[in-house]
C-alpha atoms as a PDB file:
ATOM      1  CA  UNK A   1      -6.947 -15.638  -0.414  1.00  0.00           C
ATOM      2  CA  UNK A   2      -5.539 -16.164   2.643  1.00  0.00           C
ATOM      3  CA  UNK A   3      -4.832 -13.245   4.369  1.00  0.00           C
ATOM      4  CA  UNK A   4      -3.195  -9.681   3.735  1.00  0.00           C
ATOM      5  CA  UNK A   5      -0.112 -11.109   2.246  1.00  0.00           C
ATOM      6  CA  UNK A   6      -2.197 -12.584  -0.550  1.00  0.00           C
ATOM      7  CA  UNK A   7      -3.969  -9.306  -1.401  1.00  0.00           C
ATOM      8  CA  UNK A   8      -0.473  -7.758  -1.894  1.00  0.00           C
ATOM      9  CA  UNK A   9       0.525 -10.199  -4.198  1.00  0.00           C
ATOM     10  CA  UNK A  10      -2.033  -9.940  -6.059  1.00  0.00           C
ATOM     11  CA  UNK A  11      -2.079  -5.918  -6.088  1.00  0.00           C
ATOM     12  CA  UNK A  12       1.554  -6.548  -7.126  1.00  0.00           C
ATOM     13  CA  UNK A  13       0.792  -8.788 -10.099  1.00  0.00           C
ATOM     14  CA  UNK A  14      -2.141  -6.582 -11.525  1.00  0.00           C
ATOM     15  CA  UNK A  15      -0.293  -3.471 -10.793  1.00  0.00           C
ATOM     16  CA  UNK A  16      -2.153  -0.148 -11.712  1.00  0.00           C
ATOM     17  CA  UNK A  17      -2.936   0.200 -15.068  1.00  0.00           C
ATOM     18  CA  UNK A  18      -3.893   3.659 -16.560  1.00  0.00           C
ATOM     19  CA  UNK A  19      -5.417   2.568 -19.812  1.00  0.00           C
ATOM     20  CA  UNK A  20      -7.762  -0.264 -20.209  1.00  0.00           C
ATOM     21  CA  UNK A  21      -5.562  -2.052 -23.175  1.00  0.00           C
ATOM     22  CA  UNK A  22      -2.646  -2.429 -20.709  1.00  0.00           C
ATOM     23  CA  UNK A  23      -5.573  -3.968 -17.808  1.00  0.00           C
ATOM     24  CA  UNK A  24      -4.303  -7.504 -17.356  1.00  0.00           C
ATOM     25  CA  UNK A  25      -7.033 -10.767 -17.691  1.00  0.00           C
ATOM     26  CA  UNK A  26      -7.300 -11.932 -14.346  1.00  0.00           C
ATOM     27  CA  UNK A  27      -9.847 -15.214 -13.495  1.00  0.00           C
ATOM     28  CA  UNK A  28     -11.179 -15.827 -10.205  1.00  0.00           C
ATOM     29  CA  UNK A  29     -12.258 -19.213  -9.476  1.00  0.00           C
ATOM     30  CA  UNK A  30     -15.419 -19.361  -6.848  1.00  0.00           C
ATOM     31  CA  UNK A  31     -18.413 -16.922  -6.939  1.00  0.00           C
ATOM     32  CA  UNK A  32     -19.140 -16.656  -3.578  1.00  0.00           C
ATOM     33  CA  UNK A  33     -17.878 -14.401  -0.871  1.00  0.00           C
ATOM     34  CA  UNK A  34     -14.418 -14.416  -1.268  1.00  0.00           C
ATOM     35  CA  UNK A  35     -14.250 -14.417  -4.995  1.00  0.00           C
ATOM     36  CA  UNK A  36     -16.933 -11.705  -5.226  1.00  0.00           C
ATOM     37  CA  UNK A  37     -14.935  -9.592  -2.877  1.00  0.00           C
ATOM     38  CA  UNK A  38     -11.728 -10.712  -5.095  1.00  0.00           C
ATOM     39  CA  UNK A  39     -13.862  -9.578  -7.862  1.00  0.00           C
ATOM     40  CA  UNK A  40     -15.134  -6.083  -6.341  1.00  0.00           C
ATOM     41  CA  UNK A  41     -11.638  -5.135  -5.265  1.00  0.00           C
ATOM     42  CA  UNK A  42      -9.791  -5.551  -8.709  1.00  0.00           C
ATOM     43  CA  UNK A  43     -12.701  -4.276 -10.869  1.00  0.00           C
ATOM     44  CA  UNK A  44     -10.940  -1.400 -11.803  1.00  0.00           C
ATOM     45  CA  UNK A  45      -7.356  -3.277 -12.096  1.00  0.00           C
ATOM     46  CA  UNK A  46      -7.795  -5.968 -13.762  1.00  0.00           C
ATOM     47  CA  UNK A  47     -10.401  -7.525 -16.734  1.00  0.00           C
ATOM     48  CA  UNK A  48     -12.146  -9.914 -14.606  1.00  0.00           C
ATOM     49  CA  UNK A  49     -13.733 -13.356 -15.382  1.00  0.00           C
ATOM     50  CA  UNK A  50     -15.701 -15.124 -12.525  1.00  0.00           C
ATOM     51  CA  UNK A  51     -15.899 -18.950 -12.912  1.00  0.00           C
ATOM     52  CA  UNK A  52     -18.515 -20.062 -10.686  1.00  0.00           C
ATOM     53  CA  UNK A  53     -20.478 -23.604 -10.074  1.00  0.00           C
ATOM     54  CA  UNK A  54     -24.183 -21.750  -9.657  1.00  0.00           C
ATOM     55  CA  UNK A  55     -25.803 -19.912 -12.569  1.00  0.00           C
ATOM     56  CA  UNK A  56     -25.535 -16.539 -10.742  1.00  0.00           C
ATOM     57  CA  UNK A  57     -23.040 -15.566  -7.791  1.00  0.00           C
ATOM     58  CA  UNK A  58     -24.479 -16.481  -4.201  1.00  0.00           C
ATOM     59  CA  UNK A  59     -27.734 -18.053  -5.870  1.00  0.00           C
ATOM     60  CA  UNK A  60     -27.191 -21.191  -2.785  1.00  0.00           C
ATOM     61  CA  UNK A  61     -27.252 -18.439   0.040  1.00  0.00           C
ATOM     62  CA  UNK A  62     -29.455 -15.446  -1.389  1.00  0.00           C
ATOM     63  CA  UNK A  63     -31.062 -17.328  -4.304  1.00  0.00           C
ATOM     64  CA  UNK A  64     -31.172 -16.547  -7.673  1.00  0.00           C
ATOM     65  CA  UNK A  65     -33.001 -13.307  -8.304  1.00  0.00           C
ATOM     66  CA  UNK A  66     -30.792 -11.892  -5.676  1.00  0.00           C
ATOM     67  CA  UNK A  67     -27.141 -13.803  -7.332  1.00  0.00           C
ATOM     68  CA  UNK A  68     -28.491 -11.999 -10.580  1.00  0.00           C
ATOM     69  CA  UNK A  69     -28.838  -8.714  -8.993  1.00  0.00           C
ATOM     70  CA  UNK A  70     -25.339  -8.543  -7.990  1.00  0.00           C
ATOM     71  CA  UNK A  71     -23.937  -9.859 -11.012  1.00  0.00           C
ATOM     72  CA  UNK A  72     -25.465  -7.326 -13.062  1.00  0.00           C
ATOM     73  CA  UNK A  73     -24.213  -4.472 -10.553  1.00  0.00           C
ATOM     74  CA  UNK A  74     -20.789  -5.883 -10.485  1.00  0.00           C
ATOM     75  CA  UNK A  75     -20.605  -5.845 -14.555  1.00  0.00           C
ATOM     76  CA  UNK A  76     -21.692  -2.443 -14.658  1.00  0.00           C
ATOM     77  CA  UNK A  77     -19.309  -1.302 -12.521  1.00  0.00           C
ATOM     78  CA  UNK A  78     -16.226  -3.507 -14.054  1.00  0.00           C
ATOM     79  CA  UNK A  79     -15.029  -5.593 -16.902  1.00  0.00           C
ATOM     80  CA  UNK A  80     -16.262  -8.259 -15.264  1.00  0.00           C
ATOM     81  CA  UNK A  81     -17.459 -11.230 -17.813  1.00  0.00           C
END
């Protein structure tokens, strides 16, 4: 994710489904800032898998009782897996 031009694409290649069974699986590579925010923005576009190296998203920068927080608000509030 680059920069404004990538968003679109992406918008453009999830489109805007209006019933979950048409929601295309999209996987984000990185669990950081960027692919959190990736993550955040398609949640209700897309069924999401986050790949990440760290056992819960930003766990290196706000440690891991934080990382879990977020991950548990983010799969409430998605189809994130």
């Amino acid at each position: 994710m680059r920069g404004v031009k990538d968003a679109e694409a992406i918008n453009a290649a999830v489109g805007s489904p209006e019933k979950d069974d048409d929601k295309k699986n999209v996987v984000i590579v990185g669990s950081s800032f960027i692919g959190m925010e990736v993550a955040l923005a398609l949640a209700d576009k897309a069924k999401l898998t986050v790949v990440g190296m760290e056992d819960a998203p930003f766990s290196k920068i706000l440690g891991e009782p934080i990382g879990n927080g977020i991950r548990k608000f983010q799969c409430a509030h998605s189809h994130l897996t």
